[in-house]
C-alpha atoms as a PDB file:
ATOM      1  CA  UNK A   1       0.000   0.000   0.000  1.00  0.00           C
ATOM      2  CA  UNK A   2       1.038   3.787  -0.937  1.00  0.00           C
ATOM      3  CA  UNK A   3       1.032   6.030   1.591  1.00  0.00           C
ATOM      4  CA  UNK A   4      -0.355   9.307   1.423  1.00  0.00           C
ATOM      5  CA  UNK A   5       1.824  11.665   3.169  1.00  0.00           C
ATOM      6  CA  UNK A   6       5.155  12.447   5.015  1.00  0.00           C
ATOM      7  CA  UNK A   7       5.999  14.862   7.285  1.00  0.00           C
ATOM      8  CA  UNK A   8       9.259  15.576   9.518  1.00  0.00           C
ATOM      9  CA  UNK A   9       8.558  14.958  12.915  1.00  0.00           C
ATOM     10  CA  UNK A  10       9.623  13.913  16.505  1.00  0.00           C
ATOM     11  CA  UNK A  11       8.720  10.748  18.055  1.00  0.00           C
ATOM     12  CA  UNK A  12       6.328  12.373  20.354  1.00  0.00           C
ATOM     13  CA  UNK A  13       4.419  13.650  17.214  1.00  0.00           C
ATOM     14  CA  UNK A  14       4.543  10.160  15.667  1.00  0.00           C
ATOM     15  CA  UNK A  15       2.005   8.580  18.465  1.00  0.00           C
ATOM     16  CA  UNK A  16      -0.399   5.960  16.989  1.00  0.00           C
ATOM     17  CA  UNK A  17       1.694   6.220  13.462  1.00  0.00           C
ATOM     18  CA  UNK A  18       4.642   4.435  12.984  1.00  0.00           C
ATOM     19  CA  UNK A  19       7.831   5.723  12.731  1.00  0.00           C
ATOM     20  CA  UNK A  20       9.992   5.155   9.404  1.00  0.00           C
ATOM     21  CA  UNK A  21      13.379   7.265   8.540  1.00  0.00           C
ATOM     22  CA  UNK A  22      12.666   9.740  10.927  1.00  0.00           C
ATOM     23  CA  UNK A  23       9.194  10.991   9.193  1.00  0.00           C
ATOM     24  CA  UNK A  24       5.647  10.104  10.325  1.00  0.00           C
ATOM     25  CA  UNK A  25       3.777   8.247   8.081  1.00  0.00           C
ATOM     26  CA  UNK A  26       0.380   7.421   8.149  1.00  0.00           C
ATOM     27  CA  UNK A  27      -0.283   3.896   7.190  1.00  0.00           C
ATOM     28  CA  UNK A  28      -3.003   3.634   4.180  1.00  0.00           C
ATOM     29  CA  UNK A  29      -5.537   1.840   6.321  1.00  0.00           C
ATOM     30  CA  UNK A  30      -5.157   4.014   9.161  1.00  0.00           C
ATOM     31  CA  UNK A  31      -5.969   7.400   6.979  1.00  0.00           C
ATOM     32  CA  UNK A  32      -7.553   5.898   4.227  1.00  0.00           C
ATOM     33  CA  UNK A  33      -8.807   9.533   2.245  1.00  0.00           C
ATOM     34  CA  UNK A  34      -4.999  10.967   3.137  1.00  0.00           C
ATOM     35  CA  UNK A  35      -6.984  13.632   5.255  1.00  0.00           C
ATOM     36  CA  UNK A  36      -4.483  13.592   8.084  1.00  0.00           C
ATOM     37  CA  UNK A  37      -1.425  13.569   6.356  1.00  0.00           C
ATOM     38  CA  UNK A  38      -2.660  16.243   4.158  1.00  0.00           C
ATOM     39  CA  UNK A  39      -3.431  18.175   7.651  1.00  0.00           C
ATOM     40  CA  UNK A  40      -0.451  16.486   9.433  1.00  0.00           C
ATOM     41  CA  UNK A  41       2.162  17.852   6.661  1.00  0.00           C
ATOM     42  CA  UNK A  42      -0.273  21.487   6.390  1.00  0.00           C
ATOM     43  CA  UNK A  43       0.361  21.703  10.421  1.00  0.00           C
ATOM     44  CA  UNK A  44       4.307  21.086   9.755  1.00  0.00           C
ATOM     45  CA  UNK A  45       4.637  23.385   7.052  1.00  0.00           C
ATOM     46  CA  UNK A  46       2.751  26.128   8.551  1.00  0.00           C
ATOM     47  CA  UNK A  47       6.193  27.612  10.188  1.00  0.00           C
ATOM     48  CA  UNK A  48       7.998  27.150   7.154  1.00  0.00           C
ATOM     49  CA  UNK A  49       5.181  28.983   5.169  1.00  0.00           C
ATOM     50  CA  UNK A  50       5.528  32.406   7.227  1.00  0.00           C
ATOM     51  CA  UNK A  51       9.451  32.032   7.010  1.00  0.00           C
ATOM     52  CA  UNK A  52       8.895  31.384   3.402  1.00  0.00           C
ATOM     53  CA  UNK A  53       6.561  34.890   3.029  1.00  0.00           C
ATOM     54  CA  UNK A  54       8.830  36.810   5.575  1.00  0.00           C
ATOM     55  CA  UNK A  55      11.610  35.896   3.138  1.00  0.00           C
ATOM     56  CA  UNK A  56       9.607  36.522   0.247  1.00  0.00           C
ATOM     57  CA  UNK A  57       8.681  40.226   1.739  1.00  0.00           C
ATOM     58  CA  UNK A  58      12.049  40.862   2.455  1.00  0.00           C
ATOM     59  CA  UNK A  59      13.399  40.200  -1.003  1.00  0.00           C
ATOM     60  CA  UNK A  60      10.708  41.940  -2.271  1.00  0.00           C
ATOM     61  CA  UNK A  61      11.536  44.636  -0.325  1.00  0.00           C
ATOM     62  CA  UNK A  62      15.147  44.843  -1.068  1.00  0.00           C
ATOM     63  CA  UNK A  63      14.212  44.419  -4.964  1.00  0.00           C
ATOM     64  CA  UNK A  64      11.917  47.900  -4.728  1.00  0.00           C
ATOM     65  CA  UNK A  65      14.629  49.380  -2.884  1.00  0.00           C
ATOM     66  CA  UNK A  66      17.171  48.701  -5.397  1.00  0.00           C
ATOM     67  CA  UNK A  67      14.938  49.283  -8.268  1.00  0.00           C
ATOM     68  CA  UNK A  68      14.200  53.110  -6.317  1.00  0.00           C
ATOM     69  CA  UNK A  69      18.014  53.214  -6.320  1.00  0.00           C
ATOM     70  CA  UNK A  70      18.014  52.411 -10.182  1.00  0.00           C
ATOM     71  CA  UNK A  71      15.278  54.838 -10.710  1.00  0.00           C
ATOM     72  CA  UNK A  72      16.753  57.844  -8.624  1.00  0.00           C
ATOM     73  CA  UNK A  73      20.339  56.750 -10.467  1.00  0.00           C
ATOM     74  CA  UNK A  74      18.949  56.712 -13.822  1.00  0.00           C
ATOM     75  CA  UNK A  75      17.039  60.298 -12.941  1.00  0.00           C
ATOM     76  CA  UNK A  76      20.482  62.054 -12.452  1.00  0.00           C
ATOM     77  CA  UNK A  77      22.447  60.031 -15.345  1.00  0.00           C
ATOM     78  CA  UNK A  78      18.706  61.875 -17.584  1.00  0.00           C
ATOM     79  CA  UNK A  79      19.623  65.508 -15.535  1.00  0.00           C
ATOM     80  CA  UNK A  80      23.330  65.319 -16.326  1.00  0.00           C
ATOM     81  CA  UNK A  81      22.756  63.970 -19.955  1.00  0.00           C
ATOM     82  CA  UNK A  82      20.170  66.886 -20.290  1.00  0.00           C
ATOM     83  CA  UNK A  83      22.792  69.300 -18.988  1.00  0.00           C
ATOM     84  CA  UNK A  84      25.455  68.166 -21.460  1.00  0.00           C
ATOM     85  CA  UNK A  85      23.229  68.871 -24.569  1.00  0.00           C
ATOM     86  CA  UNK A  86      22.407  72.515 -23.184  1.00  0.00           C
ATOM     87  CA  UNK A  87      26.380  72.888 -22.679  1.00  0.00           C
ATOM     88  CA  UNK A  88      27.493  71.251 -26.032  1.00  0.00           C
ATOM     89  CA  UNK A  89      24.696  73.539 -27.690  1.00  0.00           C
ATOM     90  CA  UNK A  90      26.561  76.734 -25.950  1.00  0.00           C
ATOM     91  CA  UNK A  91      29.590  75.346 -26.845  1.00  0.00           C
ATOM     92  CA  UNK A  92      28.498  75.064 -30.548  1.00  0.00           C
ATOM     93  CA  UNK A  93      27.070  78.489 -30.596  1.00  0.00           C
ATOM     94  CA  UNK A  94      30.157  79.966 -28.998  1.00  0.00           C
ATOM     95  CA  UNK A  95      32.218  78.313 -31.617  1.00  0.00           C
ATOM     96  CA  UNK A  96      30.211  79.283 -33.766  1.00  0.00           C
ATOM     97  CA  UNK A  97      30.771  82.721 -32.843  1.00  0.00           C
ATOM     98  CA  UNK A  98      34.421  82.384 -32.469  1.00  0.00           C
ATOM     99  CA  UNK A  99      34.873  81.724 -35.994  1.00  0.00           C
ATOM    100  CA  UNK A 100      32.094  84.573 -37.429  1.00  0.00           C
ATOM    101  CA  UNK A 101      34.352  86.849 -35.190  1.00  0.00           C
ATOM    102  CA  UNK A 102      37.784  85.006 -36.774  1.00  0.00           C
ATOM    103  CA  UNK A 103      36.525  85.554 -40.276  1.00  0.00           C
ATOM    104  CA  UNK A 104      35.500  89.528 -39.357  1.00  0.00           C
ATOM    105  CA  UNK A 105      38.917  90.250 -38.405  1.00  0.00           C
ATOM    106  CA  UNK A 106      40.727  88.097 -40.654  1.00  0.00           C
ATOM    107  CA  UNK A 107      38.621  90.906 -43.116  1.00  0.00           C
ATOM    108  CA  UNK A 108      39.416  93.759 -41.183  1.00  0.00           C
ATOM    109  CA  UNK A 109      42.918  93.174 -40.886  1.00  0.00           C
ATOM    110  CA  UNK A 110      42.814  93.207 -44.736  1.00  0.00           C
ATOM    111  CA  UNK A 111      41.414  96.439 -44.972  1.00  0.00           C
ATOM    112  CA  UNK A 112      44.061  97.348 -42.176  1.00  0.00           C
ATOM    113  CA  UNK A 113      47.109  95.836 -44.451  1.00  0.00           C
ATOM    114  CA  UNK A 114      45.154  97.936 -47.878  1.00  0.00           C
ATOM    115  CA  UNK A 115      44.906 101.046 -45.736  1.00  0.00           C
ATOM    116  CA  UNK A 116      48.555 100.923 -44.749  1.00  0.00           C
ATOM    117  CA  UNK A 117      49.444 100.400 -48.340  1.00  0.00           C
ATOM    118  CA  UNK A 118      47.359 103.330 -49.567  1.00  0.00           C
ATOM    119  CA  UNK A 119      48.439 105.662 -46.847  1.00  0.00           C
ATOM    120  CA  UNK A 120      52.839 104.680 -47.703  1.00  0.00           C
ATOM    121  CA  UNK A 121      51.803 105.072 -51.383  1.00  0.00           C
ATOM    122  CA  UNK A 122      50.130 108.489 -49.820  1.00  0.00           C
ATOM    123  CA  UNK A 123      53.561 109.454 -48.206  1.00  0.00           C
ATOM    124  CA  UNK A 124      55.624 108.695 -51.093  1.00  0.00           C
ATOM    125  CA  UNK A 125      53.421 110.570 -53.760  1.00  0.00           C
ATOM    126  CA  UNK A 126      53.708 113.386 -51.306  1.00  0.00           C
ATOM    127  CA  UNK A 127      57.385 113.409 -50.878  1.00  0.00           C
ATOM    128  CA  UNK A 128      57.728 113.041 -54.732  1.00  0.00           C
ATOM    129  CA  UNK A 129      55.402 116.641 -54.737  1.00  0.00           C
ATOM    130  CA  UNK A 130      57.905 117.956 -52.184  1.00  0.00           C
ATOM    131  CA  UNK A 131      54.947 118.210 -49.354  1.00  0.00           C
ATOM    132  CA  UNK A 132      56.514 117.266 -46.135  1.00  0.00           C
ATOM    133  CA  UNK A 133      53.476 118.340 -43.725  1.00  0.00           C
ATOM    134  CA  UNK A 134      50.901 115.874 -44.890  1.00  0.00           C
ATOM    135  CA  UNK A 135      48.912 115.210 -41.827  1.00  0.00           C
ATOM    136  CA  UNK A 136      46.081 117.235 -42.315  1.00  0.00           C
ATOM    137  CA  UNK A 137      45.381 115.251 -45.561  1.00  0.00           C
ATOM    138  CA  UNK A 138      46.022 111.715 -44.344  1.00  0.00           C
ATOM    139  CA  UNK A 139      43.461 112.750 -41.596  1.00  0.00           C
ATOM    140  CA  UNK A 140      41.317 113.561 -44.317  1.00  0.00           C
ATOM    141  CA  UNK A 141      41.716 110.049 -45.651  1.00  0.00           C
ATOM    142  CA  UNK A 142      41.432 108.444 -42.218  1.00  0.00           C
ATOM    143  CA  UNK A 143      38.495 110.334 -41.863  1.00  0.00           C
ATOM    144  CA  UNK A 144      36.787 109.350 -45.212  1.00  0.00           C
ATOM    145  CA  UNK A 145      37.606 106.095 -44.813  1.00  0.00           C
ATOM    146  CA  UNK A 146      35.902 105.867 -41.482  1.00  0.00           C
ATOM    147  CA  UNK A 147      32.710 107.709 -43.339  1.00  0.00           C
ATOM    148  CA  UNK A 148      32.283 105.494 -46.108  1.00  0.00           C
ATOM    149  CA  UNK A 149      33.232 102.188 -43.828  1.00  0.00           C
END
């Protein structure tokens, strides 16, 4: 005959059931519908069952805590990521800028080096004239130049 259930137990729990391995067994005649083990091995597992759930709640709770963790980690990795495209965006613009400003006086500096070369050809045309107090008319150049710039 089969039996019908098995449960850890202590001889004092085994009364009226014999004893085999160190579990209490419930001979088939004795429990015929395998109501008592069933109840026998419920009543055993009961302890087992809260330290199962307490376990369970605990893990549980460490998981949410962790996955907070992950959430307010993944919050400030967004912030920082959000903050880097604002400053790479400045950057770009001031670059940007750098280089309209670059090209500006990479052009004035040519109108500087042309001015300079107007104003020796100036002095030389004057010197070949025999003028040697030209100042008033190379203001007058500056001073045109300035208007029509």
């Amino acid at each position: 005959m089969q039996c019908s259930g098995y449960a850890k137990s202590t001889n004092a729990q085994c009364s009226n059931k014999s004893k085999y391995n160190g579990y209490c067994h419930v001979h088939h005649a004795q429990d015929p519908t395998g109501e008592a083990s069933r109840l026998f091995n419920a009543a055993q597992a009961q302890p087992f069952a809260a330290r199962d759930a307490a376990i369970t709640q605990q893990v549980e709770a460490g998981q949410a805590a962790k996955i907070d963790a992950l959430k307010e980690k993944l919050a400030k990795r967004v912030a920082v990521n959000k903050e880097t495209k604002k400053l790479a965006q400045t950057v770009k613009g001031v670059k940007e800028e750098r280089d309209n400003l670059a090209e500006k006086l990479d052009a004035r500096e040519e109108e500087c080096q042309e001015m300079v070369a107007l104003l020796q050809l100036m002095q030389s045309k004057f010197e070949e004239l025999g003028i040697t107090d030209y100042a008033d008319e190379v203001q007058a150049f500056v001073d045109y130049y300035d208007y029509v710039e």
